[in-house]
Protein backbone atom coordinates (compact mmCIF):
# COMPACT_ATOMS: atom_id res chain seq x y z
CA UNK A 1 -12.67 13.57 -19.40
CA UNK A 2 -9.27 13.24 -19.21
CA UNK A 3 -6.56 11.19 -21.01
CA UNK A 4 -4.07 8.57 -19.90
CA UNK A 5 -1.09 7.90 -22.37
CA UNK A 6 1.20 5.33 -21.94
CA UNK A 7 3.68 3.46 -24.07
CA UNK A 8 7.26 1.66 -24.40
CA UNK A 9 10.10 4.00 -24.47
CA UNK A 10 11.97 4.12 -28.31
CA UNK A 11 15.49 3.00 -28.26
CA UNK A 12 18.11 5.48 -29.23
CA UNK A 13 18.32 5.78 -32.59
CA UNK A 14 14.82 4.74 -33.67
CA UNK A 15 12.93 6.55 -36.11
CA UNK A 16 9.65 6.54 -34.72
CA UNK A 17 7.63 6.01 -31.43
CA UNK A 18 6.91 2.65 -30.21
CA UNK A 19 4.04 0.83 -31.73
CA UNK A 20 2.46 0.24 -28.87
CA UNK A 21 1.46 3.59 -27.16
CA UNK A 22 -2.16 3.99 -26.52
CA UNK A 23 -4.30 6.75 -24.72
CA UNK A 24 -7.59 5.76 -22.49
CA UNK A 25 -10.61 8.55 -21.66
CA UNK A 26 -10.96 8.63 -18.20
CA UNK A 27 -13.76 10.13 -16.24
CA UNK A 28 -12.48 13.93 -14.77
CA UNK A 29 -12.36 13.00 -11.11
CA UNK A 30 -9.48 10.16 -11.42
CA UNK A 31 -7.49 11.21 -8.38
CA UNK A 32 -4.03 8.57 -9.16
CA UNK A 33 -2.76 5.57 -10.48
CA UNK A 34 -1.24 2.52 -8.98
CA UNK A 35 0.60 -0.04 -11.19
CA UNK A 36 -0.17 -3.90 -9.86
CA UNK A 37 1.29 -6.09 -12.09
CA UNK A 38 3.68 -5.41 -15.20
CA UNK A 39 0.49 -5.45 -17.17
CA UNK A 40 -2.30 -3.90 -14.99
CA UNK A 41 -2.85 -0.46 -13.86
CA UNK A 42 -5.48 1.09 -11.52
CA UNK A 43 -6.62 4.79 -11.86
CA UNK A 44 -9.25 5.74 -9.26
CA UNK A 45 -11.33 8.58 -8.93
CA UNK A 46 -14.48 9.68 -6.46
CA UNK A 47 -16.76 7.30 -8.02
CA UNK A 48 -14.81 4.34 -8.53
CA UNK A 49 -11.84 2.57 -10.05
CA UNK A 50 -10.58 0.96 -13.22
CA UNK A 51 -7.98 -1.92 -13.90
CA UNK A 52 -6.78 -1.40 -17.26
CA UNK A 53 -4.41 -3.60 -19.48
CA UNK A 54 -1.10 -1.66 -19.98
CA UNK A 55 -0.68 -3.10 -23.18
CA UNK A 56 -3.56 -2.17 -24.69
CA UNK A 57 -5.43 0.61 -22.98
CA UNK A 58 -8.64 -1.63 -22.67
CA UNK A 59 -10.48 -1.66 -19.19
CA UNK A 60 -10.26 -5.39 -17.97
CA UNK A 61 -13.11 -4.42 -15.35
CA UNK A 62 -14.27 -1.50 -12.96
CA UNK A 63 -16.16 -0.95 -9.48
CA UNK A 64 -18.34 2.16 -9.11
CA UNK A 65 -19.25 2.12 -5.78
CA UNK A 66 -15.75 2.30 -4.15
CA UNK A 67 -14.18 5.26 -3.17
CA UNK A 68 -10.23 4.88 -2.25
CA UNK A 69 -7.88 7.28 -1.80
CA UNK A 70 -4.00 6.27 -2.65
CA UNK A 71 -3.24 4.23 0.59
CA UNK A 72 -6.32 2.30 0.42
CA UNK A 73 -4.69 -0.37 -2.75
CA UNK A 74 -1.87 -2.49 -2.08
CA UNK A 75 -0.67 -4.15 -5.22
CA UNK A 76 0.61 -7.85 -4.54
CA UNK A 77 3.33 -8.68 -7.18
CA UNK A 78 2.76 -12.17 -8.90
CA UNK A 79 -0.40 -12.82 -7.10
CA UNK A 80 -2.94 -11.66 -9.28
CA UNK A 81 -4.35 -9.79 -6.76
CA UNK A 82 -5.59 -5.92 -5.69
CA UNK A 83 -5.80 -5.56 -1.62
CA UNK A 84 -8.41 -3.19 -0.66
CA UNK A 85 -8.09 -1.50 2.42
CA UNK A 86 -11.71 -1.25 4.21
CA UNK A 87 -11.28 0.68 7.41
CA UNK A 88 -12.95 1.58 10.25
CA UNK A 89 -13.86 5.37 9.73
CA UNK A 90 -12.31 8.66 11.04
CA UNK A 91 -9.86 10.92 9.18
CA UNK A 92 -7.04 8.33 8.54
CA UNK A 93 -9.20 5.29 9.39
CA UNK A 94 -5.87 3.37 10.69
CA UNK A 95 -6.72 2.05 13.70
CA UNK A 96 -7.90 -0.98 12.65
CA UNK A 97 -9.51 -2.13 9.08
CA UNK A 98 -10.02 -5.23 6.93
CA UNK A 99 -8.54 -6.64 3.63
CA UNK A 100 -10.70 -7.62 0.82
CA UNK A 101 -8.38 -9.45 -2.09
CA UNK A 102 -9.80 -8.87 -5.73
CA UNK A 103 -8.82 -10.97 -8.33
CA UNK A 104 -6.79 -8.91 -10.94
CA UNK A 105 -8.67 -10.21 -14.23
CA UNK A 106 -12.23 -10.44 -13.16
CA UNK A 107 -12.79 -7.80 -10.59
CA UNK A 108 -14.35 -10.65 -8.49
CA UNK A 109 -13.89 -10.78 -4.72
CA UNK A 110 -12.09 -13.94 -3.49
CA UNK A 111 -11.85 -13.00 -0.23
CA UNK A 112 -12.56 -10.47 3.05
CA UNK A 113 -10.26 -11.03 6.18
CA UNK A 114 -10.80 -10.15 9.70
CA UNK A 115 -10.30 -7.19 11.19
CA UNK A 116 -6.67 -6.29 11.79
CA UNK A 117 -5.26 -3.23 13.71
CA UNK A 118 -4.19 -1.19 11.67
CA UNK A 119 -3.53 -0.10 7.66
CA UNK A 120 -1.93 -2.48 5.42
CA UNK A 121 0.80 -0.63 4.08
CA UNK A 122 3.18 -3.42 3.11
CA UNK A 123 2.13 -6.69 1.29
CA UNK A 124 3.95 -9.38 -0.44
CA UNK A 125 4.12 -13.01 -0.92
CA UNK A 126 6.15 -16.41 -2.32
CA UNK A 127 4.76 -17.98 -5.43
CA UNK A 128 6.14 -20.84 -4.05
CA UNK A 129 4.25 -20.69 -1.00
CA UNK A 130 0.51 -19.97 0.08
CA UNK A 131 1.51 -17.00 2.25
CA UNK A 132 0.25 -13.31 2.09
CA UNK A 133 2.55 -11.12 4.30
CA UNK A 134 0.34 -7.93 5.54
CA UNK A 135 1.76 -5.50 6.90
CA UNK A 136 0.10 -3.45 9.06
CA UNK A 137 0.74 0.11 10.73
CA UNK A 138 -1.85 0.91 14.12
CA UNK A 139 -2.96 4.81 14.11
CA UNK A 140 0.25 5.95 11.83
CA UNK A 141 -0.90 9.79 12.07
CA UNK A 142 0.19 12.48 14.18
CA UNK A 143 2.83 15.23 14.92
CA UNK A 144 6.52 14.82 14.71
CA UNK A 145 7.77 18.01 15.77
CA UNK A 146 8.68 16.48 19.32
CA UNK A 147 9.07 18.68 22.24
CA UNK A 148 9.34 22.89 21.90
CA UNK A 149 9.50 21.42 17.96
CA UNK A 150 8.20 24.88 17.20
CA UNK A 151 10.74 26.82 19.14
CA UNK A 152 14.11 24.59 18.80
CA UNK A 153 15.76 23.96 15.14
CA UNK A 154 14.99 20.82 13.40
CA UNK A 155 12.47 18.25 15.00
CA UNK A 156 12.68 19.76 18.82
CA UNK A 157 13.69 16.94 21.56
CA UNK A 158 12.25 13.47 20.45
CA UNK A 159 11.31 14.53 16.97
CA UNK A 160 10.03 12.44 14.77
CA UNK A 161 7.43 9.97 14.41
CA UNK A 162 7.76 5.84 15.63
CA UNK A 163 5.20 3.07 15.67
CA UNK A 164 5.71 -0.51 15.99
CA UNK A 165 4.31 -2.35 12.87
CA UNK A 166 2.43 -5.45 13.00
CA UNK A 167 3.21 -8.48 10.40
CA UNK A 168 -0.21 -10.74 9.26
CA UNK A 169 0.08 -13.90 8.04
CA UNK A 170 -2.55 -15.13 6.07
CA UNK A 171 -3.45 -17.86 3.47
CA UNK A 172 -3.51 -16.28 0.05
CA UNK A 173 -6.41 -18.72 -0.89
CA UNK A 174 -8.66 -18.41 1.85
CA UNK A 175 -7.99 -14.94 3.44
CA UNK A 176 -8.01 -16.89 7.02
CA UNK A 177 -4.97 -15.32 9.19
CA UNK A 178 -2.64 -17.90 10.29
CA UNK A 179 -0.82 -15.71 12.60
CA UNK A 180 -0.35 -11.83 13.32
CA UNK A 181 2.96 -10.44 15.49
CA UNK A 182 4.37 -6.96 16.49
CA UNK A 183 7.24 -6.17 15.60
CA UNK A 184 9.88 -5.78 18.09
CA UNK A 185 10.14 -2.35 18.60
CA UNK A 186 8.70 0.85 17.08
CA UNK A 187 10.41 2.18 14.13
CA UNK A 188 10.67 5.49 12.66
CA UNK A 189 8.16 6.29 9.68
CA UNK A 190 8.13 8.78 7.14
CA UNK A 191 5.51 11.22 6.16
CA UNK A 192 3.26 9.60 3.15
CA UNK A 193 3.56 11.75 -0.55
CA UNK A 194 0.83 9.90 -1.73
CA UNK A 195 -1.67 9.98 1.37
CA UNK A 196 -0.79 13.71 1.47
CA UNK A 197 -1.63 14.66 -1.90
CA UNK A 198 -5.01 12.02 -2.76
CA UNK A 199 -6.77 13.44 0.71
CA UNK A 200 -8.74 16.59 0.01
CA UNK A 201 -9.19 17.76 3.59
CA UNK A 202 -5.03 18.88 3.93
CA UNK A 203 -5.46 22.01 4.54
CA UNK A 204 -7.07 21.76 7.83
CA UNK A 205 -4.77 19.12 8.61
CA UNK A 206 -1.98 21.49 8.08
CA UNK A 207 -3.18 23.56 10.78
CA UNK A 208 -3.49 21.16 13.27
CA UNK A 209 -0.39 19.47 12.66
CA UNK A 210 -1.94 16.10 11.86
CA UNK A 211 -0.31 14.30 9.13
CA UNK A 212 0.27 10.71 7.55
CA UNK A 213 3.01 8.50 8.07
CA UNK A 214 4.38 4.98 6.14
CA UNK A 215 6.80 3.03 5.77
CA UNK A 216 8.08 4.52 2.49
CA UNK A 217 11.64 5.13 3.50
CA UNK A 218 11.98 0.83 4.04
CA UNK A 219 11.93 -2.01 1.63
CA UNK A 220 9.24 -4.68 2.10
CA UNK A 221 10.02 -7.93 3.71
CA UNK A 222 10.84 -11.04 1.48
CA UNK A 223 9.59 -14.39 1.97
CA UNK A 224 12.43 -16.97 1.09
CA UNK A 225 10.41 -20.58 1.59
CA UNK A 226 10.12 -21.51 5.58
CA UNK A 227 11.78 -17.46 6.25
CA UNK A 228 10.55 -13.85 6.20
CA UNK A 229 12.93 -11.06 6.30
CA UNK A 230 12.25 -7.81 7.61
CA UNK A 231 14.21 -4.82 7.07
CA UNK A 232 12.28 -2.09 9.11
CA UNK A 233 15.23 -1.85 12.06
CA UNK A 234 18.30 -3.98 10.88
CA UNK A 235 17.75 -6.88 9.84
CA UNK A 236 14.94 -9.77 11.42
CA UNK A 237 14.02 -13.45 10.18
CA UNK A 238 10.63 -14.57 11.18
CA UNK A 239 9.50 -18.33 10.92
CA UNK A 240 6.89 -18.63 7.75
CA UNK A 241 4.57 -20.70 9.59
CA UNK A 242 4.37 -19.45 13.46
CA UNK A 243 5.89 -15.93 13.21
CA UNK A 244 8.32 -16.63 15.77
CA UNK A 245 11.27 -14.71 15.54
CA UNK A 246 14.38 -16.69 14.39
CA UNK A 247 17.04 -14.08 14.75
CA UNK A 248 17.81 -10.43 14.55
CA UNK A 249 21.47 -9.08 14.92
């Protein structure tokens, strides 16, 4: 069993620590912990995972029959929702997978999408709006040592690692995908921290020179009423409600 603390940080000058610090047992296995909204957090382990209130400590509800490593939840800010990343299989399972939305206070499924290529890596939305923004990443795995990367300084000739993300509309209600788009061109991704250090199996991926990429090093798009900005390469504004591209610089 092991512990998780957490609690408001005293102001300078106070006496004592805040009131409300609390600690939660947790089974031994929890592997990490993904906050969702200011006042939910997710720890998942092998057998499961738990949404806990961060004001209190007290699991709001749990599912033991999942098994998720770090890139499988997307947290959707202001929605109320967990996105749960149900791929196809394999060692990275990102060449294509589904998206089942969980409602944040019951645990309840509200819906499952389609099958989209790729991992969602990137999610957001517009209270104002009905929109989900998924983004997805197709097969974002693989060696970015370029060529004689082994035998040259640095990367090697055409070092580093590019793939062209794909942006998925859909209604936050319904899960139904309005519309899904590449990008226009490939951009460069960064190896993933947290895919690296949930998977178990890194070691032989070390030797092989396999490894995780995301889109860590970017900002996620913004949805601004009828607009969506993107920010992977420059700056792009998509139309909310086709996907067509309005401009890019």
């Amino acid at each position: 069993v092991v512990a998780l603390f957490v609690g408001a940080i005293p102001s300078i000058g106070s006496p004592t620590p805040a009131d409300n610090t609390w600690s939660a047992e947790l089974p031994s296995d929890v592997r990490f912990s993904l906050l969702l909204d200011g006042d939910t957090i997710a720890v998942a382990g092998v057998k499961g995972v738990r949404v806990l209130d961060t004001a209190s400590g007290r699991t709001i509800w749990r599912e033991d029959g999942w098994t998720v490593h770090s890139d499988d939840l997307l947290a959707v800010p202001g929605a109320g929702l967990l996105l749960v990343n149900r791929d196809g299989g394999g060692d990275f399972g990102d060449k294509e997978s589904r998206v089942v939305a969980i409602d944040l206070r019951s645990g309840a499924k509200r819906w499952e999408s389609k099958t989209l290529k790729g991992k969602g890596m990137h999610a957001v939305t517009d209270p104002s709006s009905s929109l989900l923004l998924l983004v997805t990443v197709p097969k974002a795995h693989g060696d970015d040592q370029g060529f004689l990367g082994g035998v040259l300084p640095g990367k090697g000739i055409g070092g580093g690692f590019k793939r062209k993300p794909k942006l998925n509309a859909i209604d936050i209600a319904s899960g139904r995908v309005a519309w899904s788009r590449d990008f226009d061109s490939d951009v460069l991704l960064s190896p993933s921290l947290e895919q690296t250090i949930s998977r178990e199996d890194e070691k032989a991926k070390e030797e092989d020179g396999d490894q995780a990429f995301d889109l860590g090093r970017y900002r996620p798009p913004t949805i601004d009423g009828p607009d969506v900005f993107v920010t992977y390469k420059g700056l792009s504004c998509y139309d909310a409600l086709t996907g067509e591209r309005r401009w890019r610089p």
